[in-house]
N, C-alpha and C. Protein backbone atom coordinates (compact mmCIF):
# COMPACT_ATOMS: atom_id res chain seq x y z
N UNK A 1 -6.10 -113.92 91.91
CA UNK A 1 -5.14 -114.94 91.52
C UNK A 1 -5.88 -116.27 91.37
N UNK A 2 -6.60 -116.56 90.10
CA UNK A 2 -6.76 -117.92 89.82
C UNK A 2 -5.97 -118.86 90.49
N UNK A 3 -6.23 -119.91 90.96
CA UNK A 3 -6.15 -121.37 90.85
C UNK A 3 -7.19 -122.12 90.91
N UNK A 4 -6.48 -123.80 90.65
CA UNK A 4 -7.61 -124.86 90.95
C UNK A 4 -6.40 -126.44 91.06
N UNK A 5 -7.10 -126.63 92.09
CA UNK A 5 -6.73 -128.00 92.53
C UNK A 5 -7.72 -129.28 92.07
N UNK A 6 -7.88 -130.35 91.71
CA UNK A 6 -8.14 -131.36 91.40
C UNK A 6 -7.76 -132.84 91.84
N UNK A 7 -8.37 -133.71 92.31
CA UNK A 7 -8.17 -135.00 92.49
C UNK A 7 -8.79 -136.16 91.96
N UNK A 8 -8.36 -137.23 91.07
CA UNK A 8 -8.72 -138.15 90.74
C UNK A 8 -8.14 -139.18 90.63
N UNK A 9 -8.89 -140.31 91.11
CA UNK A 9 -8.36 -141.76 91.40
C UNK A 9 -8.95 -142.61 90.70
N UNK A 10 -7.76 -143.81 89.56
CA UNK A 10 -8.22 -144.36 88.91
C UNK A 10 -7.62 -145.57 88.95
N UNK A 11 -7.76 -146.33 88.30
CA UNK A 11 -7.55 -148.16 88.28
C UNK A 11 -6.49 -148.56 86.99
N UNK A 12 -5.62 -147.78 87.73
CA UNK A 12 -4.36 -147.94 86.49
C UNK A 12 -3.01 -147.96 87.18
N UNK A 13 -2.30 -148.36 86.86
CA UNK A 13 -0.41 -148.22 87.51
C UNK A 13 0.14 -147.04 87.89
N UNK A 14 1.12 -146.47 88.50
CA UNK A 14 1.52 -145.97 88.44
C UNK A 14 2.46 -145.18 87.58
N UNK A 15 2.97 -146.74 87.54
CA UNK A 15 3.92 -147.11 86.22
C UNK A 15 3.24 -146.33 84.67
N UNK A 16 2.47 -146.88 84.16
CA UNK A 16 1.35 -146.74 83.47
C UNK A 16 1.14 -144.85 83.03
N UNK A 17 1.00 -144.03 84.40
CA UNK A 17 0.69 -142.53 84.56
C UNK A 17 1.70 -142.17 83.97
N UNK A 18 3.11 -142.60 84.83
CA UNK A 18 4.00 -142.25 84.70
C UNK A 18 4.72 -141.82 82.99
N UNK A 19 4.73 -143.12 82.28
CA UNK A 19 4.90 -143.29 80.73
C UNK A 19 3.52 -141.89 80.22
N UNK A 20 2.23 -142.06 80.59
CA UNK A 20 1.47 -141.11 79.61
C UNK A 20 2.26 -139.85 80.22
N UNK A 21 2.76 -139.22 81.17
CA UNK A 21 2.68 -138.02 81.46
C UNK A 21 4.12 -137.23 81.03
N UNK A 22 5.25 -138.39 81.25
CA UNK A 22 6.32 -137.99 80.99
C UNK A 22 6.45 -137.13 79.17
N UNK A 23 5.31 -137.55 77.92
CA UNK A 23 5.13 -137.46 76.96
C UNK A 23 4.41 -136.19 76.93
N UNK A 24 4.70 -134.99 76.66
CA UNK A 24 3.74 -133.71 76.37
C UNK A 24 2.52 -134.11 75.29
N UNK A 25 3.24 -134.96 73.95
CA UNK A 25 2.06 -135.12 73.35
C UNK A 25 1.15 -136.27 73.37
N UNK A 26 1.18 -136.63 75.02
CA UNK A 26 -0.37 -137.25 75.61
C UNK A 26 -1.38 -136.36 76.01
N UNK A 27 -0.40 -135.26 76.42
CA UNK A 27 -1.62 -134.58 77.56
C UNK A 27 -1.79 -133.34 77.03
N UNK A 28 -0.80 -132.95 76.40
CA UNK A 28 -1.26 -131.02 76.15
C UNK A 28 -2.56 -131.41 75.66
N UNK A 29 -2.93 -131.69 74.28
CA UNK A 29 -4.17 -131.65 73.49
C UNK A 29 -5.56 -132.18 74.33
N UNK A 30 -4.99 -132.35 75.66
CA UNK A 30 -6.69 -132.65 76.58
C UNK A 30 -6.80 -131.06 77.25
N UNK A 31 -5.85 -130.41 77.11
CA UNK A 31 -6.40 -128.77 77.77
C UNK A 31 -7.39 -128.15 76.96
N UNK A 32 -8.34 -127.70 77.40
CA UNK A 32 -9.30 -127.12 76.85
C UNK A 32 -9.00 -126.11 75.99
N UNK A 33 -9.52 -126.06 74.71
CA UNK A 33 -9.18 -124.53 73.81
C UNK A 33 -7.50 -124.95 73.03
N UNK A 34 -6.91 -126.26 73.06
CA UNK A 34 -5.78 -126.18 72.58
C UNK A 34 -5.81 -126.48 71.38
N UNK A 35 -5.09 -125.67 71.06
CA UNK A 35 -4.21 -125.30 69.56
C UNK A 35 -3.00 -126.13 69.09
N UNK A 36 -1.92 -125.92 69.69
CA UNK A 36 -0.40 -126.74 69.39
C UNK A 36 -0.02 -126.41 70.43
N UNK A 37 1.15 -127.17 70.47
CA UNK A 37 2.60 -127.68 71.60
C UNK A 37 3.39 -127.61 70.37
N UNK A 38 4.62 -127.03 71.58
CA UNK A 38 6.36 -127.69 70.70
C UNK A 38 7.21 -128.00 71.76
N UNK A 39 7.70 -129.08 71.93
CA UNK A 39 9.02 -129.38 72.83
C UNK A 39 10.22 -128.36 72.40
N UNK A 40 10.68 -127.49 72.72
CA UNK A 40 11.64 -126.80 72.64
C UNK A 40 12.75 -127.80 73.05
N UNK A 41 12.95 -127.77 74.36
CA UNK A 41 13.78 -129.07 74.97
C UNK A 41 13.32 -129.73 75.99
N UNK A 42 14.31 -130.29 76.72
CA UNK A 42 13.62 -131.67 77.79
C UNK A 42 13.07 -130.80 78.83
N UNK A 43 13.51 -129.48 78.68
CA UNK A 43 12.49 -129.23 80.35
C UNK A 43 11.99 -127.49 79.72
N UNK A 44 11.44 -127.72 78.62
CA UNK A 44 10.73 -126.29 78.38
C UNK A 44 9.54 -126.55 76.83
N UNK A 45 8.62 -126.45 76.96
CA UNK A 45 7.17 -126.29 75.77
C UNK A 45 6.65 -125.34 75.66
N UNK A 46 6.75 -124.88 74.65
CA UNK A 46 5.53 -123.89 74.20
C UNK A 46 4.15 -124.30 74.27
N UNK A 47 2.65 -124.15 74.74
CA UNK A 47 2.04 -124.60 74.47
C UNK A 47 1.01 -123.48 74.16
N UNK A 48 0.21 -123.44 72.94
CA UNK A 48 -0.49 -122.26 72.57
C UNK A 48 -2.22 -122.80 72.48
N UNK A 49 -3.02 -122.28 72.92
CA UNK A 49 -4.33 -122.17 73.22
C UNK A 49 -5.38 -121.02 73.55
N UNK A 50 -6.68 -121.49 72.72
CA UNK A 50 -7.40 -120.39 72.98
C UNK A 50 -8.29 -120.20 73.85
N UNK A 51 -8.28 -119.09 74.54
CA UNK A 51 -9.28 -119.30 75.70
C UNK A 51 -10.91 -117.91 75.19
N UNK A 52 -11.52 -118.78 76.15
CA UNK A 52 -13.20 -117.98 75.16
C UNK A 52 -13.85 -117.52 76.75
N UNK A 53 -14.08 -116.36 76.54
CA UNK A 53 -14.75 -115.46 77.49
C UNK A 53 -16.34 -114.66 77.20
N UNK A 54 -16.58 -115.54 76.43
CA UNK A 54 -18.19 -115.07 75.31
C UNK A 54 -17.85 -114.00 73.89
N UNK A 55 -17.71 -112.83 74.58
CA UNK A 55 -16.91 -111.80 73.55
C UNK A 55 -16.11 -111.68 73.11
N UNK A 56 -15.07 -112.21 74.15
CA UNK A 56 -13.34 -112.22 74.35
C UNK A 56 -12.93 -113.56 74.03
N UNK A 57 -12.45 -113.44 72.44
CA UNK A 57 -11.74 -114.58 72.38
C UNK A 57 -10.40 -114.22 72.29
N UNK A 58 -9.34 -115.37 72.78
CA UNK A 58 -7.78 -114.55 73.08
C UNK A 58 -7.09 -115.55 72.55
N UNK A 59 -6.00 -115.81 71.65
CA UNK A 59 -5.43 -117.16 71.70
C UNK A 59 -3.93 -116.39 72.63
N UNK A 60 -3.29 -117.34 73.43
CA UNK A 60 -2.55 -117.24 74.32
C UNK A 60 -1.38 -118.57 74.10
N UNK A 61 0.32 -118.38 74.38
CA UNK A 61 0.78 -119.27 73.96
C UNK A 61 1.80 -118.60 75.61
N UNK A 62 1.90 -120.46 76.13
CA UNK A 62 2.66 -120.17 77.68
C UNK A 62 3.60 -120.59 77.44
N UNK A 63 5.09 -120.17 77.55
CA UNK A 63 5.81 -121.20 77.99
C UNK A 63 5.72 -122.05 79.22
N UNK A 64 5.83 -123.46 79.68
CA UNK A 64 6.01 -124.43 80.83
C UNK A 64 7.57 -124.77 80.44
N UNK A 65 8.07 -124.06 81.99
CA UNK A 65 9.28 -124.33 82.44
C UNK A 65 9.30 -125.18 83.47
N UNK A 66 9.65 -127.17 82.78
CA UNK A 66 9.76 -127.86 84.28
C UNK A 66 10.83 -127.91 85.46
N UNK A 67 10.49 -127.64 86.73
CA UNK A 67 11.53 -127.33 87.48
C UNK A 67 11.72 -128.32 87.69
N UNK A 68 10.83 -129.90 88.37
CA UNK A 68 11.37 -130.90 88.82
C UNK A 68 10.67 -132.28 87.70
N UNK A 69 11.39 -132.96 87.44
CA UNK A 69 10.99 -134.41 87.25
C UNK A 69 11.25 -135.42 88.64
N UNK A 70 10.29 -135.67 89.27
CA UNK A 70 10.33 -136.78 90.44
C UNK A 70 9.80 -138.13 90.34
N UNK A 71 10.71 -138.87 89.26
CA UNK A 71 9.43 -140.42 88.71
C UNK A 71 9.11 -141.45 90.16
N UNK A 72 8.10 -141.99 89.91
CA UNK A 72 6.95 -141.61 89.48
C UNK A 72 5.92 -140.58 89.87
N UNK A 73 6.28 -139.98 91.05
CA UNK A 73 5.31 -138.95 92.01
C UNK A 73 5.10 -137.90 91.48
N UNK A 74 5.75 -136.76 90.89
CA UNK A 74 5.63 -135.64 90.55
C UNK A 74 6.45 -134.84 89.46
N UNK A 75 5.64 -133.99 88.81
CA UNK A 75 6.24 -132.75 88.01
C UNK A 75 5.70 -131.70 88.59
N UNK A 76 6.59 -131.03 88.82
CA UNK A 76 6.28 -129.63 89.07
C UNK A 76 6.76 -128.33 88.17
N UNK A 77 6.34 -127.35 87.74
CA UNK A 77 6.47 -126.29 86.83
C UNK A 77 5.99 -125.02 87.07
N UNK A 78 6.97 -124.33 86.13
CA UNK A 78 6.35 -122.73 86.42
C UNK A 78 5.85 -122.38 85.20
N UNK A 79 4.80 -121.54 84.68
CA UNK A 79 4.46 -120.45 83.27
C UNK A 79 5.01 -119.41 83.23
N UNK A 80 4.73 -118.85 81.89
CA UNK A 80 5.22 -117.64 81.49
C UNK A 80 5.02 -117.24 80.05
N UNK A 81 4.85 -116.07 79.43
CA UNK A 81 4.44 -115.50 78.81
C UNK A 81 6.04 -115.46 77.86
N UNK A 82 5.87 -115.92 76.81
CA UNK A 82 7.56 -115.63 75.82
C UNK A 82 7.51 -113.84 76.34
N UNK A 83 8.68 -113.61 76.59
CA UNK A 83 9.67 -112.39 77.07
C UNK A 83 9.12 -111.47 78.06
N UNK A 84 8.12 -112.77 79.10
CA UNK A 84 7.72 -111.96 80.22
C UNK A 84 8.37 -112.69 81.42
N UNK A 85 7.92 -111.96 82.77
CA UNK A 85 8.42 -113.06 84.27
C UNK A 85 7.37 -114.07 84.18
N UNK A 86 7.48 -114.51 85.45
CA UNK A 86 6.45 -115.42 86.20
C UNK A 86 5.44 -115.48 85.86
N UNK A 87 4.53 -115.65 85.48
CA UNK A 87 3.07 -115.76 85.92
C UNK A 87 2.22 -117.01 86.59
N UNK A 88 2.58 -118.00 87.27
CA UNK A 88 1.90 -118.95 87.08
C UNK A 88 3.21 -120.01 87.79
N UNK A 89 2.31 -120.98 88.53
CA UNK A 89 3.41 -121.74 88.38
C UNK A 89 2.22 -123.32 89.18
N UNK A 90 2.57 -124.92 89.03
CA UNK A 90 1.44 -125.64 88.98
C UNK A 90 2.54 -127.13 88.76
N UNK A 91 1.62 -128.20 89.58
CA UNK A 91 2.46 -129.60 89.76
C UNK A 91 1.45 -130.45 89.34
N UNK A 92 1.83 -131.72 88.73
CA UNK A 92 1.28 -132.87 88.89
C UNK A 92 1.47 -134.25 89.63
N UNK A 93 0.84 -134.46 90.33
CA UNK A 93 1.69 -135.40 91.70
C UNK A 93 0.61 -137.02 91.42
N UNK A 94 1.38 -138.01 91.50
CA UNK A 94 0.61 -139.32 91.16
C UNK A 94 1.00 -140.42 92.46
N UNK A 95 0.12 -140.95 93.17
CA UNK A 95 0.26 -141.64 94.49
C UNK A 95 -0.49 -143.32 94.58
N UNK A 96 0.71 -144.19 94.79
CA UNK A 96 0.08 -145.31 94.42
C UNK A 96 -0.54 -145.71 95.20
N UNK A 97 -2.16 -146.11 95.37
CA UNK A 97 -2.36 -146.53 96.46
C UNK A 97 -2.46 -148.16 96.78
N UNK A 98 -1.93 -148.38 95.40
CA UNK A 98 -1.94 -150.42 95.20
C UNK A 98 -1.53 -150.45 94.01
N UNK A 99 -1.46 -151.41 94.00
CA UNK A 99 0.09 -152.01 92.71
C UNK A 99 -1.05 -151.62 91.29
N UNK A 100 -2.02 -151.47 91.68
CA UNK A 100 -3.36 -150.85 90.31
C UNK A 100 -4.02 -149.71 90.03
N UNK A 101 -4.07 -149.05 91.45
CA UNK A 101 -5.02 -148.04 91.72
C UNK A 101 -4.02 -146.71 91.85
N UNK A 102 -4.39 -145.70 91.48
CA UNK A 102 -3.56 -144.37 91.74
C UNK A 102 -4.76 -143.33 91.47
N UNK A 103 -3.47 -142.25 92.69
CA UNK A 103 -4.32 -141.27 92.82
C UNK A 103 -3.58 -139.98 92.49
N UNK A 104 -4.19 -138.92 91.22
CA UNK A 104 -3.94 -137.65 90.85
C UNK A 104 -4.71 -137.05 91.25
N UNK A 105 -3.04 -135.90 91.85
CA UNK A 105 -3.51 -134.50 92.13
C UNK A 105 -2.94 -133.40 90.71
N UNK A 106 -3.80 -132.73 90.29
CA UNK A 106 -3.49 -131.42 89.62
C UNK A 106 -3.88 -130.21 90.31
N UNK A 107 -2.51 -129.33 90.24
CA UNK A 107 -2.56 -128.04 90.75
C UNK A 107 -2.08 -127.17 89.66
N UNK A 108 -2.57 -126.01 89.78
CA UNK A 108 -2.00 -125.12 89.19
C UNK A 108 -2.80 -123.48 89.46
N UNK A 109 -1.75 -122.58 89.82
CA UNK A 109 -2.06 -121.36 89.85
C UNK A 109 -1.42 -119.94 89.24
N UNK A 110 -2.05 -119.17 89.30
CA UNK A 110 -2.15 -118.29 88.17
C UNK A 110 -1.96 -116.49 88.69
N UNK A 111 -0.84 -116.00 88.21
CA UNK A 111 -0.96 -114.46 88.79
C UNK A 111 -0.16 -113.69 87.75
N UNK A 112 -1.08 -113.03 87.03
CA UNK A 112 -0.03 -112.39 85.81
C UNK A 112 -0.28 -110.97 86.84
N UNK A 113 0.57 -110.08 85.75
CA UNK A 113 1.03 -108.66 86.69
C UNK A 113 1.42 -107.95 85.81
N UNK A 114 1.53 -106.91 85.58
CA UNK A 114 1.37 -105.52 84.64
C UNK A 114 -0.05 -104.84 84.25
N UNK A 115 0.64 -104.14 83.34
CA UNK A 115 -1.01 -103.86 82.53
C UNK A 115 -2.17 -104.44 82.00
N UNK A 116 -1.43 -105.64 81.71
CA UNK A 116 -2.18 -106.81 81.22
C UNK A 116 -2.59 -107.83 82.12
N UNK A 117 -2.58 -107.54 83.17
CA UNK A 117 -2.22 -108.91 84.32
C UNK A 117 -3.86 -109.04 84.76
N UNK A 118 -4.92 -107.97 85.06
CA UNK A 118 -6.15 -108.65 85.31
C UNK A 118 -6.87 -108.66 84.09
N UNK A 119 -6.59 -108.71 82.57
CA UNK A 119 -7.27 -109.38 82.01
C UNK A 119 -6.92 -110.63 81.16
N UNK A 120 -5.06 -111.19 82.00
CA UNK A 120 -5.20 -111.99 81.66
C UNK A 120 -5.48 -113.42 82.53
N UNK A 121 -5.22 -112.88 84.27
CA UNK A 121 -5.80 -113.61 85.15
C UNK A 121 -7.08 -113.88 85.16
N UNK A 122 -7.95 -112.96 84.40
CA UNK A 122 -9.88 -112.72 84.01
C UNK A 122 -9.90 -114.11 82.85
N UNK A 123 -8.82 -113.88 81.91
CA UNK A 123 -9.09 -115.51 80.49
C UNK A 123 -8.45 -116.53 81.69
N UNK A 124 -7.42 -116.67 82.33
CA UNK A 124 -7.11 -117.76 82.92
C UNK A 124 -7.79 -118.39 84.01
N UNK A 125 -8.60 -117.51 84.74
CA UNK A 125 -9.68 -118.11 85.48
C UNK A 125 -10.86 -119.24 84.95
N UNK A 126 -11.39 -118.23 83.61
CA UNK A 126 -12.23 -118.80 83.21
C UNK A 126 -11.39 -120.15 82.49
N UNK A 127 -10.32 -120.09 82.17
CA UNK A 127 -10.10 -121.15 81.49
C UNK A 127 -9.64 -122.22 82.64
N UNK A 128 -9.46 -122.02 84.25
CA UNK A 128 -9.45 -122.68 84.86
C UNK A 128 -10.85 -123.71 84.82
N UNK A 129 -11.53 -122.99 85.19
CA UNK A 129 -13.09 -123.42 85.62
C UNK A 129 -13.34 -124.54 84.99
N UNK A 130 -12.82 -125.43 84.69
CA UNK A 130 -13.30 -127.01 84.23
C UNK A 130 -13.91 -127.85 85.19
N UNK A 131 -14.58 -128.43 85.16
CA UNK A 131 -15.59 -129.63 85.69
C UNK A 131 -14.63 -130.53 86.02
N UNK A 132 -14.84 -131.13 87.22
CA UNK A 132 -13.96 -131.57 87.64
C UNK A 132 -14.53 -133.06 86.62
N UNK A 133 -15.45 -133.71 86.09
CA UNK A 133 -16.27 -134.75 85.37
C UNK A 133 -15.11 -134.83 84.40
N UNK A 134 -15.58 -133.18 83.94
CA UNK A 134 -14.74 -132.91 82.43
C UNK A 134 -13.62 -134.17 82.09
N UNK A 135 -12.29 -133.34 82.96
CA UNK A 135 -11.42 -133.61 83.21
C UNK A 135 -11.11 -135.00 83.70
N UNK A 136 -11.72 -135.87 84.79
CA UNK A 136 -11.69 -137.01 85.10
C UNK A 136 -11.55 -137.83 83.38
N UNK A 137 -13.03 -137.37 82.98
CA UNK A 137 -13.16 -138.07 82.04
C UNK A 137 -12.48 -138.13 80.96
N UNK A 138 -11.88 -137.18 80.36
CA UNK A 138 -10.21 -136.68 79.70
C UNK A 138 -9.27 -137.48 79.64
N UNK A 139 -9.13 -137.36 80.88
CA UNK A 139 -7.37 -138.21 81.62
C UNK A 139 -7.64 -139.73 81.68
N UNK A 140 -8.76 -139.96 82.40
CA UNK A 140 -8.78 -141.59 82.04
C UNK A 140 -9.15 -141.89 81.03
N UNK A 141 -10.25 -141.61 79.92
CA UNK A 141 -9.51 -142.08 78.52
C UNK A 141 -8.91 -142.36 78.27
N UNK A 142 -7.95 -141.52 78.16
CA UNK A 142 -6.74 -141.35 77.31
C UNK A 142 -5.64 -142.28 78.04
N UNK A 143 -5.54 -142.56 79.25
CA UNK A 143 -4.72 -143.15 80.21
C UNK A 143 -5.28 -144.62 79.92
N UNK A 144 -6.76 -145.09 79.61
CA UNK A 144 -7.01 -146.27 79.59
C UNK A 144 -6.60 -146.59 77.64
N UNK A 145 -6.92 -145.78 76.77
CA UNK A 145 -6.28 -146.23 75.31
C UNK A 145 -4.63 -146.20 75.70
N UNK A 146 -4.15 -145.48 76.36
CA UNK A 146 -2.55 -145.42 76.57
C UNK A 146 -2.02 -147.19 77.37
N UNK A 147 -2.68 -147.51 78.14
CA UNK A 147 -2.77 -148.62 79.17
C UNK A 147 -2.82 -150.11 78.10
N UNK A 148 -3.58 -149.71 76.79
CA UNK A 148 -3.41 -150.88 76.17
C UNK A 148 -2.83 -150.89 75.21
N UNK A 149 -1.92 -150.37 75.38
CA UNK A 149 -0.20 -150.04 74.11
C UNK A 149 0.35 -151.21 74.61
């Protein structure tokens, strides 16, 4: 069962996180291997991406079903495969530690199940495995061009 947890603290508002994250099309297109998003509605996206295993290339499209909106602290959500159960389920939590500075946590974990379930927990691992650099460097970008809107 893939997961991965992440923490990064940066020199921006809360306020600020809050506006980039509430928007799918800030953040889907920083996941690695992505393809497209569609807002279906306010608390469900398609988001489709390919994940690369050297040999094995797979394109894969999840639904994210959000269970909670908590402004500004947290989203939390589950995945899933269009016309499958569960697989997956993963939060984003934002903590102010001064009226400038905040601190993200990303979680998310991963357990598909059937016939298909260890080779698709085998692409979702690997597509976990990001650098935690990677990623830092991703989100604050994009959070610092977002910051001067």
């Amino acid at each position: 069962m893939p997961s991965e947890l992440q923490h990064l603290e940066i020199d921006i508002p809360i306020e600020v996180i809050w506006d980039f994250i509430r928007d799918a099309n800030n953040w889907a297109p920083l996941v690695p291997g992505y393809i497209l998003h569609e807002n279906i509605n306010e608390r469900l996206i398609s988001w489709e991406f390919k994940s690369d295993l050297g040999l094995v290339k797979k394109k894969v499209t999840l639904l994210i079903d959000i269970k909670e909106w908590n402004e500004p602290r947290k989203v939390s959500f589950e995945l899933r495969r269009k016309n499958e159960k569960y697989i997956g389920e993963g939060y984003f939590e934002a903590t102010a530690l001064n009226k400038n500075k905040t601190r993200l946590t990303g979680f998310l974990d991963i357990n598909a199940a059937g016939p298909m379930g260890s080779l698709a927990n085998s692409l979702f691992k690997k597509a976990l495995q990001i650098s935690d650099e990677e990623a830092a460097a991703a989100i604050s970008s994009k959070l610092e061009e977002f910051k001067q809107r």
